[in-house]
Protein backbone atom coordinates (compact mmCIF):
# COMPACT_ATOMS: atom_id res chain seq x y z
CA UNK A 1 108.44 89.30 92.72
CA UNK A 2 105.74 92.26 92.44
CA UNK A 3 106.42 95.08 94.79
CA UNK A 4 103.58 98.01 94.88
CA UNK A 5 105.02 101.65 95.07
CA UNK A 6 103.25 103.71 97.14
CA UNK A 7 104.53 107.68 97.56
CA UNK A 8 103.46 110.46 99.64
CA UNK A 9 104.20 113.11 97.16
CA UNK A 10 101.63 112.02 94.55
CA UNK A 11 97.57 111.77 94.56
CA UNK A 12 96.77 108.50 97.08
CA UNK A 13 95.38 105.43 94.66
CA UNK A 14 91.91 104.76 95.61
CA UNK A 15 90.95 100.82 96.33
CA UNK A 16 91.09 99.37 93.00
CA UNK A 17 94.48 100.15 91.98
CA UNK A 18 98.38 100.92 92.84
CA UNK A 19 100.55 104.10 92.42
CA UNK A 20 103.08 102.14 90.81
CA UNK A 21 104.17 98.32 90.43
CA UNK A 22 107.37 97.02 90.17
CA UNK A 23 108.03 93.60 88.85
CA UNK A 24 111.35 92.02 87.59
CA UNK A 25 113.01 95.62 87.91
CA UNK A 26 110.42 97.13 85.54
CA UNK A 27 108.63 100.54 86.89
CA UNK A 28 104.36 100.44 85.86
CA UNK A 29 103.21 103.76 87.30
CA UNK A 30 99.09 103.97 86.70
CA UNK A 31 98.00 106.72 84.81
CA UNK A 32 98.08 110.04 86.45
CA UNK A 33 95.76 112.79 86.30
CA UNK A 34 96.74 116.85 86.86
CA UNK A 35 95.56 117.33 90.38
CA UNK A 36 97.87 117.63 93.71
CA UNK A 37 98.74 115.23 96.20
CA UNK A 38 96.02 116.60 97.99
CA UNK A 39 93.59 115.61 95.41
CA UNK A 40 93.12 119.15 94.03
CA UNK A 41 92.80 118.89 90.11
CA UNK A 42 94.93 121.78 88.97
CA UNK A 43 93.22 123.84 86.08
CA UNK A 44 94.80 126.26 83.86
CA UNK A 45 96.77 125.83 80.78
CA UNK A 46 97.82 122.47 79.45
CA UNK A 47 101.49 123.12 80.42
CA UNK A 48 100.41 123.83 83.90
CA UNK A 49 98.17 120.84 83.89
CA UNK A 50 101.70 118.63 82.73
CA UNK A 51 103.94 119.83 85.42
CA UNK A 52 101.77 118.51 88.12
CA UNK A 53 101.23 115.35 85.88
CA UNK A 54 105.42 115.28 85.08
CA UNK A 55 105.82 115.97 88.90
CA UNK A 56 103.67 113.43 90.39
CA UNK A 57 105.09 110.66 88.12
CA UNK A 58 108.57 112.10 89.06
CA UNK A 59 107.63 111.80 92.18
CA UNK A 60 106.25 108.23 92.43
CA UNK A 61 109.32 106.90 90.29
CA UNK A 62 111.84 108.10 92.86
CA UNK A 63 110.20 106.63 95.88
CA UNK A 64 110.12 103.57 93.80
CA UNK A 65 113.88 103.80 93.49
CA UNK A 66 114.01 104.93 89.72
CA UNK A 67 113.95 108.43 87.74
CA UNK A 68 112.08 110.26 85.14
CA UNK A 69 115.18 109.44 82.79
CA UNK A 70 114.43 106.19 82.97
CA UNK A 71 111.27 106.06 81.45
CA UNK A 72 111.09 103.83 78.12
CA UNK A 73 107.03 104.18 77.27
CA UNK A 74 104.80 106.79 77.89
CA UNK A 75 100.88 107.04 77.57
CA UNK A 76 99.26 110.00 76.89
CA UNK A 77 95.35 110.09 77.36
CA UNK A 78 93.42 113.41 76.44
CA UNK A 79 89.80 114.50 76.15
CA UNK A 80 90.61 116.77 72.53
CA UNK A 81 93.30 116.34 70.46
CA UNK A 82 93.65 119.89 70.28
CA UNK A 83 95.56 119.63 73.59
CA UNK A 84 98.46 117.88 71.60
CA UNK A 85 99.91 121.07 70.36
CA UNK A 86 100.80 122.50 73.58
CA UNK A 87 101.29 119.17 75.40
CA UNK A 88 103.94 118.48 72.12
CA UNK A 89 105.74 121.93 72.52
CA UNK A 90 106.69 121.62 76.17
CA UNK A 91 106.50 117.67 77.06
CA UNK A 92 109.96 117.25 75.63
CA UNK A 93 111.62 119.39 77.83
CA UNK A 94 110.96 116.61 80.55
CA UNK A 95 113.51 114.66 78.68
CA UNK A 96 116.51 116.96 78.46
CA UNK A 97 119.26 115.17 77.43
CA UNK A 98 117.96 111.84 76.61
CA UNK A 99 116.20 109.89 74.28
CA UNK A 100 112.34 110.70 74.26
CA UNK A 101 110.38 107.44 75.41
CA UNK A 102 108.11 105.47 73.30
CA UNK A 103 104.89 107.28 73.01
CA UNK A 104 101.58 107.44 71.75
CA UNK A 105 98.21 109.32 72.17
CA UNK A 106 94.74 108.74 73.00
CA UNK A 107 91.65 110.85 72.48
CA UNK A 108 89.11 109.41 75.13
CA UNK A 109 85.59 110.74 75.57
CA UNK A 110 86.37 111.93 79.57
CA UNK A 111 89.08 110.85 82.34
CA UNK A 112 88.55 110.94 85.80
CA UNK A 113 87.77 113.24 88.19
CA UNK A 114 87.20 115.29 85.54
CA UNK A 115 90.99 115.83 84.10
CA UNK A 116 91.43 116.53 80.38
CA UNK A 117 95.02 114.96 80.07
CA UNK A 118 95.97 111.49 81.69
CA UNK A 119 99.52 110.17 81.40
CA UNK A 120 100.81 106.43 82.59
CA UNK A 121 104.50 105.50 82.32
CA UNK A 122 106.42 102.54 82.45
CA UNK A 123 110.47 102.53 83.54
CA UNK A 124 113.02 100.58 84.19
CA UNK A 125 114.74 100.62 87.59
């Protein structure tokens, strides 16, 4: 069975795609930009930019019953690579505790709405 995830306290998904999916107790949250719920993009530092990235997956995966410690692969999208020594110093510390996730990153020549870092997830639930 495939359930879509839809959550209040993350951007809306425009017509061509879901928050989140959820299919035989696997978590496929689409890749999420740093703006607000309110579809502000959030500029500033890359550390700023990841908490409201962090917070809106967060956010999805417990309205779709899961948590952020639950995530097994992570995709990291960014428009210069240079962004990979900040996003590496602080992205850990959204792990505390547990093993990091699968990861890898992507240099892309521009995301949406403008955003220089993208980040998609997949979780159990």
């Amino acid at each position: 069975m495939i359930e879509k995830v839809t959550s209040e306290h993350a951007p809306s998904a425009d017509q061509i795609l879901s928050q989140a999916i959820i299919a035989n107790d696997t978590i496929y949250v689409s890749g999420q930009v740093h703006n607000t719920p309110d579809g502000k993009l959030i500029e500033g530092t890359v550390q700023e930019k990841l908490q409201q990235i962090m917070t809106n997956i967060a956010n999805i995966l417990e309205d779709a019953g899961s948590s952020f410690y639950k995530i097994v692969k992570v995709t990291v999208y960014v428009t210069d690579m240079s962004q990979m020594t900040d996003l590496n110093k602080y992205y850990p510390g959204f792990f505390a505790n547990n093993p990091l996730p699968a990861r890898e990153a992507v240099c892309v020549k521009e995301l949406p709405l403008g955003a220089t870092i993208e980040i998609s997830v997949v979780a159990t639930k």
